[in-house]
C-alpha atoms as a PDB file:
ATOM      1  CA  UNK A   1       1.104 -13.017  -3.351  1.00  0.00           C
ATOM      2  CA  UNK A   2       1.295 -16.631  -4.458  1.00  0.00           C
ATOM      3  CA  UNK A   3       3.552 -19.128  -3.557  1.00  0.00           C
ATOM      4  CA  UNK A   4       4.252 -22.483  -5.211  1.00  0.00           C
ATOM      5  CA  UNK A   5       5.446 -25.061  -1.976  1.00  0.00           C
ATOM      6  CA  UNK A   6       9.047 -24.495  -3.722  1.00  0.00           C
ATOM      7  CA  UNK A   7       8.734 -20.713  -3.117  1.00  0.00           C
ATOM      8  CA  UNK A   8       8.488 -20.125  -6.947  1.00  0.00           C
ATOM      9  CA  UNK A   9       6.038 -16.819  -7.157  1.00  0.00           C
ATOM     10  CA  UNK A  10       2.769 -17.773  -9.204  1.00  0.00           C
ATOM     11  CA  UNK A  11       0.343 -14.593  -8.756  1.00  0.00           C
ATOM     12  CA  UNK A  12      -0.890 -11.709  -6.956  1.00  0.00           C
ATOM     13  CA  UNK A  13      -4.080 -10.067  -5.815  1.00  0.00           C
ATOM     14  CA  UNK A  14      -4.949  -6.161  -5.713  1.00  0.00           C
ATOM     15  CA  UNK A  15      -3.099  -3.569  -6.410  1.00  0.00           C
ATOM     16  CA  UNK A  16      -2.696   0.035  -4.118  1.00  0.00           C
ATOM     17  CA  UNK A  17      -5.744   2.252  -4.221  1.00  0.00           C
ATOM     18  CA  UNK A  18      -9.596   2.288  -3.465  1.00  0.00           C
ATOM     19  CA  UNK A  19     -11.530   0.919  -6.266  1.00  0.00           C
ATOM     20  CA  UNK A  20     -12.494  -2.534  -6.676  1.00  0.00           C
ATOM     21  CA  UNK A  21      -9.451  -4.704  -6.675  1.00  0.00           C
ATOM     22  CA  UNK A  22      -7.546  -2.376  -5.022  1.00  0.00           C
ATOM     23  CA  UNK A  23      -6.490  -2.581  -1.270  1.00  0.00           C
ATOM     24  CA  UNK A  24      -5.285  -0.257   1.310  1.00  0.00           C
ATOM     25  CA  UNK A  25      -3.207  -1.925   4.114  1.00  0.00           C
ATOM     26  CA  UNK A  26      -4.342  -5.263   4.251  1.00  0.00           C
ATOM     27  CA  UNK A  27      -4.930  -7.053   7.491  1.00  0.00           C
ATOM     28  CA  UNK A  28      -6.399 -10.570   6.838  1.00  0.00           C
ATOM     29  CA  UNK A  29      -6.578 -13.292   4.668  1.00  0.00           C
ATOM     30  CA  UNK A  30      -8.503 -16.524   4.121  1.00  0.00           C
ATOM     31  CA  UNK A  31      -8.692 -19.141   1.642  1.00  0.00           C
ATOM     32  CA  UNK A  32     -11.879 -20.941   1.567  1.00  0.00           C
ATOM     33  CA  UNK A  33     -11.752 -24.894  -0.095  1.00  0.00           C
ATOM     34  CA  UNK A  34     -12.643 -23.623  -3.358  1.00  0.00           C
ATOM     35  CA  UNK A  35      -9.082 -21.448  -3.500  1.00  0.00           C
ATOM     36  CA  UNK A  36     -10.757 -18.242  -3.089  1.00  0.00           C
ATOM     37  CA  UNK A  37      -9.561 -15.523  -1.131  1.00  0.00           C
ATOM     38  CA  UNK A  38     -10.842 -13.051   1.336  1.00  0.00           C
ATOM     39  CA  UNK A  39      -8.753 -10.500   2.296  1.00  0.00           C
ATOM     40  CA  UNK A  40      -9.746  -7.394   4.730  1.00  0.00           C
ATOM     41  CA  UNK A  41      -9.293  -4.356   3.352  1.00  0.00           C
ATOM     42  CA  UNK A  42      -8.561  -2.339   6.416  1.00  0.00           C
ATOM     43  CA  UNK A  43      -8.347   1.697   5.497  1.00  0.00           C
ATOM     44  CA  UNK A  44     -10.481   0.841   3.055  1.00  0.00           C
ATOM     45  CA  UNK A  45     -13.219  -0.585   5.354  1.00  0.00           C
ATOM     46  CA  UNK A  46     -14.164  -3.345   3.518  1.00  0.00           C
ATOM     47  CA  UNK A  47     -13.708  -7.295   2.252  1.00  0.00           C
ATOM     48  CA  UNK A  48     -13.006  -8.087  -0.775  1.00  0.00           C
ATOM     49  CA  UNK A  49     -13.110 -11.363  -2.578  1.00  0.00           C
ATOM     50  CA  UNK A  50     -10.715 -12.639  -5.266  1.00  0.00           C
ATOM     51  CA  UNK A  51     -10.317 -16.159  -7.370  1.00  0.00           C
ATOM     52  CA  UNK A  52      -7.376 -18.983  -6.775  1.00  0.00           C
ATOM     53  CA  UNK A  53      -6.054 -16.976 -10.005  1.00  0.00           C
ATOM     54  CA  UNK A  54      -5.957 -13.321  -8.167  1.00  0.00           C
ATOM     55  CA  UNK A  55      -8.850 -12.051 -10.467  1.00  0.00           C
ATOM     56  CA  UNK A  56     -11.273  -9.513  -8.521  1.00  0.00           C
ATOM     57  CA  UNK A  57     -14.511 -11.392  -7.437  1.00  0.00           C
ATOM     58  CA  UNK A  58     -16.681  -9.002  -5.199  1.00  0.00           C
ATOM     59  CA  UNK A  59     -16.524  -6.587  -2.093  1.00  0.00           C
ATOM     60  CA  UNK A  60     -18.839  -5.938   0.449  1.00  0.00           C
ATOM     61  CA  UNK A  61     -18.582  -3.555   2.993  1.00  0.00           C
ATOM     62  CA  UNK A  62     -17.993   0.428   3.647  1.00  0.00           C
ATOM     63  CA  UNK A  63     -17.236   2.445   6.257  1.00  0.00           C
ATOM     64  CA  UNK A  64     -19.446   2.841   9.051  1.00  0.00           C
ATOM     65  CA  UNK A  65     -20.847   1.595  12.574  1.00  0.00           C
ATOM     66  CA  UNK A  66     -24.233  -0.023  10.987  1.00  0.00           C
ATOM     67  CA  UNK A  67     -24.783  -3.652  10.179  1.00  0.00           C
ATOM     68  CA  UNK A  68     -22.364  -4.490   7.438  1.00  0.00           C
ATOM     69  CA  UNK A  69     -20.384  -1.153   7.692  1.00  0.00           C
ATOM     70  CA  UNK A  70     -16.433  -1.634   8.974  1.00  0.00           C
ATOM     71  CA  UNK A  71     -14.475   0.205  10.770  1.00  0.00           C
ATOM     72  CA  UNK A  72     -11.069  -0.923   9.925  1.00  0.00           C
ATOM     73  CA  UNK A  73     -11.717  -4.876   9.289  1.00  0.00           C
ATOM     74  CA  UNK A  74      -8.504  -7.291  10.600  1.00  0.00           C
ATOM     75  CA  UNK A  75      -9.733 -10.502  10.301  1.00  0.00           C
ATOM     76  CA  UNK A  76     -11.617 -12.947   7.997  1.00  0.00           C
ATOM     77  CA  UNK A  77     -12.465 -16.495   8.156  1.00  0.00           C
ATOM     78  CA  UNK A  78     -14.780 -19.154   6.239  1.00  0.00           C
ATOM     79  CA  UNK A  79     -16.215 -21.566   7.920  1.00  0.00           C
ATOM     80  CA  UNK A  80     -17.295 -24.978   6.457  1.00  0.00           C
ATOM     81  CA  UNK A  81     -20.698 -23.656   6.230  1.00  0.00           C
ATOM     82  CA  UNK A  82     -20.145 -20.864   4.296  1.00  0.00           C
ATOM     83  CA  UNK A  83     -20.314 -18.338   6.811  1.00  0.00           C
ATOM     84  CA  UNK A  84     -17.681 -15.336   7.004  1.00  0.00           C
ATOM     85  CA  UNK A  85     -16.711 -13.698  10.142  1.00  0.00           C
ATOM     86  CA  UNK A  86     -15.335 -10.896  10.298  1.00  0.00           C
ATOM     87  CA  UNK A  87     -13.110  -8.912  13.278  1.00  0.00           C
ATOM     88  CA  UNK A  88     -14.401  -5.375  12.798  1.00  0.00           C
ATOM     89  CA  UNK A  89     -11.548  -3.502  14.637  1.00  0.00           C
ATOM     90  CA  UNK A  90     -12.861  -0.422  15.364  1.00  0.00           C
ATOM     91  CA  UNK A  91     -16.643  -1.194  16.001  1.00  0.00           C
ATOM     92  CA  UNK A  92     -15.377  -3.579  18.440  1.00  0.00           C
ATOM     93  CA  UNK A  93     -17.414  -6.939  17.231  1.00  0.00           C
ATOM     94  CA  UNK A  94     -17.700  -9.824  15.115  1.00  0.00           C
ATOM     95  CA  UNK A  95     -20.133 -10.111  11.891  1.00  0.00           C
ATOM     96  CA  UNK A  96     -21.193 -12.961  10.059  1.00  0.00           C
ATOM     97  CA  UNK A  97     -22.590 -13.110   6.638  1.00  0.00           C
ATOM     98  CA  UNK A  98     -23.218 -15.821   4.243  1.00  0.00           C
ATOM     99  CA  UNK A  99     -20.757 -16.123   1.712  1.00  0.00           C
ATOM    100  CA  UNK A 100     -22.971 -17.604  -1.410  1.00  0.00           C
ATOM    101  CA  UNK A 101     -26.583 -16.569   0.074  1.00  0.00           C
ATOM    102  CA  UNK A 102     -29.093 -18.579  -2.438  1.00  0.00           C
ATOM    103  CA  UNK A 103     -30.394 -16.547  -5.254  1.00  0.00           C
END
């Protein structure tokens, strides 16, 4: 959920479930400088990407043990060159992906 910095609630992002949009316990969250936010997906073994207005951008991930697969993600950051990390729990490592790769 969103906050205004007098606690006033402004939106939300996701809803329960599996399909896009939809999260299943979530376990990390980043917002990047454009207001966008990352948030791992954990049972669902994934990251998904939403707007500063909670509308569904993108995912990227499934369940696995092979590059880009999850295995229950935790944790997400952006850094300032538009690389994500990502804990991947259960695999035991970090990945790193671009976040806008050039078309």
């Amino acid at each position: 959920m969103k906050f205004s910095n007098n606690g006033t609630f402004i939106t939300q992002w996701g809803s329960g479930g599996t399909g896009n949009g939809q999260l299943s316990t979530t376990k990390g969250v980043f917002v990047d400088s454009e207001g966008n936010v990352y948030v791992a997906d954990y049972w669902n073994c994934r990251i998904q990407k939403f707007s500063a207005n909670g509308g569904f951008i993108g995912t990227w991930g499934t369940k696995g043990t092979g590059d880009g697969q999850f295995n229950t993600p935790k944790g997400v950051v952006v850094d300032q060159g538009d690389y994500i990390y990502i804990a991947d729990t259960s695999n035991s490592r970090i990945q790193k992906f671009i976040v806008n790769p050039a078309p």
